[in-house]
C-alpha atoms as a PDB file:
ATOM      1  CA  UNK A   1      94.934 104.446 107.773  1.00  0.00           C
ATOM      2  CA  UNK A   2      92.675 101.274 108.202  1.00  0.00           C
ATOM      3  CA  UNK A   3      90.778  99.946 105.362  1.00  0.00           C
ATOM      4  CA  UNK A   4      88.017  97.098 106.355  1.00  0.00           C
ATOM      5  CA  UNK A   5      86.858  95.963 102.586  1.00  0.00           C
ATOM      6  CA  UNK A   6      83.916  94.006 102.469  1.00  0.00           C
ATOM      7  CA  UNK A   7      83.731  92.981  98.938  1.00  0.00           C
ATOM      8  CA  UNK A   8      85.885  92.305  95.895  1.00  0.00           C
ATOM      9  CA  UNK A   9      89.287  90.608  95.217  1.00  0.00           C
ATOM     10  CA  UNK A  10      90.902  92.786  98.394  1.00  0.00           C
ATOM     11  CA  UNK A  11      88.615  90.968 101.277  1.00  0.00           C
ATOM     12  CA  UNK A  12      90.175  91.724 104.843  1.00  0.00           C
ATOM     13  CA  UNK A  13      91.325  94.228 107.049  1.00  0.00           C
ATOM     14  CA  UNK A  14      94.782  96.468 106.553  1.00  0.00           C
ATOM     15  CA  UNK A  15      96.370  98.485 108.576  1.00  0.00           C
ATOM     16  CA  UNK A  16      99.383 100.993 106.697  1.00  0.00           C
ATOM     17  CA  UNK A  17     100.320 104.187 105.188  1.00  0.00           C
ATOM     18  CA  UNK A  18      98.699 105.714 102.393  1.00  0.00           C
ATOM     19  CA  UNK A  19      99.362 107.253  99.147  1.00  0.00           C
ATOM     20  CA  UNK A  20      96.817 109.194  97.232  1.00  0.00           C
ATOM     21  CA  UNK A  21      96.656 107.869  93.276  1.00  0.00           C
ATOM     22  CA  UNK A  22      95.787 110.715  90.473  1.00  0.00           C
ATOM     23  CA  UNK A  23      92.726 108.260  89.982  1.00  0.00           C
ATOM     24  CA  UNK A  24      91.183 109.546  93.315  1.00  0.00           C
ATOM     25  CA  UNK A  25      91.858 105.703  94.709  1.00  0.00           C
ATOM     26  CA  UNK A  26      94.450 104.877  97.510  1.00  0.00           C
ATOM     27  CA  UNK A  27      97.659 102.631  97.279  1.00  0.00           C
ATOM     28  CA  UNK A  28      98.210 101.451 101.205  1.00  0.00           C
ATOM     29  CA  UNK A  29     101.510 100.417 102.480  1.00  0.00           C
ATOM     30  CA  UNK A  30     101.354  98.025 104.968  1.00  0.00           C
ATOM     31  CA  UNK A  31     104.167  95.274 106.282  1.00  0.00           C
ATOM     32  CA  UNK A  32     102.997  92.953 103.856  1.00  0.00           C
ATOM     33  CA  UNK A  33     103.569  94.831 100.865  1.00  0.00           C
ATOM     34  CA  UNK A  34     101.615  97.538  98.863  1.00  0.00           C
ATOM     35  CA  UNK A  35      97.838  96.901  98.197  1.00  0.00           C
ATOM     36  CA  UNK A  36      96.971  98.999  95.126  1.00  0.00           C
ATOM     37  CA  UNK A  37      93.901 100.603  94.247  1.00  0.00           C
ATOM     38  CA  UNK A  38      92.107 100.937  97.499  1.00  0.00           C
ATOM     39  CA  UNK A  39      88.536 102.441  97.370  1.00  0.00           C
ATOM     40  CA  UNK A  40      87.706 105.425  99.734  1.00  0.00           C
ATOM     41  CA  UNK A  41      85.016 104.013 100.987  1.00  0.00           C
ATOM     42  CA  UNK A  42      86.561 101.251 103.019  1.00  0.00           C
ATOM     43  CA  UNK A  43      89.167 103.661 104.723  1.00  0.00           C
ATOM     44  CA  UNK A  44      89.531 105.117 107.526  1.00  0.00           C
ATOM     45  CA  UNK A  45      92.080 107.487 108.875  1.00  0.00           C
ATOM     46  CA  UNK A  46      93.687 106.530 112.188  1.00  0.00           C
ATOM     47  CA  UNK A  47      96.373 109.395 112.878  1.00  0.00           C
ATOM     48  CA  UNK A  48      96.802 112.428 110.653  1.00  0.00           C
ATOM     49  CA  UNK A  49     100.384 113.904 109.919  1.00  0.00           C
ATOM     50  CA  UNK A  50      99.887 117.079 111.465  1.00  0.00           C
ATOM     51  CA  UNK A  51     102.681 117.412 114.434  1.00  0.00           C
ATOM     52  CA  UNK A  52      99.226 116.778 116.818  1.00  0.00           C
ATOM     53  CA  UNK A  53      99.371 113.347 119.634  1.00  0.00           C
ATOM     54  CA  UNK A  54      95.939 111.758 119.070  1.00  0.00           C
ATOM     55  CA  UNK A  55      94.713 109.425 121.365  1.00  0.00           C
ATOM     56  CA  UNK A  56      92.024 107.283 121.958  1.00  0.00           C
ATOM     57  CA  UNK A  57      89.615 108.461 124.725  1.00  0.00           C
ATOM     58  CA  UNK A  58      89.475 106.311 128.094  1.00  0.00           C
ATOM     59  CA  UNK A  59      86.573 104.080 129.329  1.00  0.00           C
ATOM     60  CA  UNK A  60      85.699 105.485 132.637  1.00  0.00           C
ATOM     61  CA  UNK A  61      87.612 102.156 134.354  1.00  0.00           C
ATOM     62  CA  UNK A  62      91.301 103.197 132.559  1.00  0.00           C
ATOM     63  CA  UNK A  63      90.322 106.793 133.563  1.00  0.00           C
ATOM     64  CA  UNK A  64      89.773 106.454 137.045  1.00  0.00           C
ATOM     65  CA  UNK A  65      92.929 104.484 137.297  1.00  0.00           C
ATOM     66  CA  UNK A  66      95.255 106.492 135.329  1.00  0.00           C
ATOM     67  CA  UNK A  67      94.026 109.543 138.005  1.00  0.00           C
ATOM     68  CA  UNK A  68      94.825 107.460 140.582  1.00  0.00           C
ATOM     69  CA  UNK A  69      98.324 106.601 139.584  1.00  0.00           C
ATOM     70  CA  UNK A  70      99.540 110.034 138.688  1.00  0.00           C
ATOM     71  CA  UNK A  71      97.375 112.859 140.770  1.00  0.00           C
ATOM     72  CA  UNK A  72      97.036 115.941 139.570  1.00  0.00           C
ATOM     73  CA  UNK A  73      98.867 118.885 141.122  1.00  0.00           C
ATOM     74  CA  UNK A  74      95.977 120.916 143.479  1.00  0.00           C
END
């Protein structure tokens, strides 16, 4: 998950794993340390825990390149 918070004692951006709180808030785990009481509405999730690859799509440039450098099979 990535929180960006905005406002309040927790100003600054954190990347980490997250644990869900009985309170509804979020407790994120990042290398730092644990940051406690996260709001929802600064997070963001990133990759879900599913078994699934997610990705990022390509700009066209990264695209065009990555076809060049491994062609399909026609």
């Amino acid at each position: 998950m990535k929180a960006e918070v905005t406002q309040g004692r927790k100003i600054g951006s954190y990347l980490g794993r997250v644990a869900i709180r009985a309170s509804g808030s979020f407790n994120l785990q990042t290398a730092q340390g644990v940051i406690q009481g996260m709001g929802y509405r600064y997070c963001k999730v990133i990759q879900r825990a599913d078994g699934y690859g997610y990705s990022q799509p390509l700009n066209p440039k990264e695209a065009e390149l990555r076809s060049a450098r491994y062609p399909s099979p026609a």
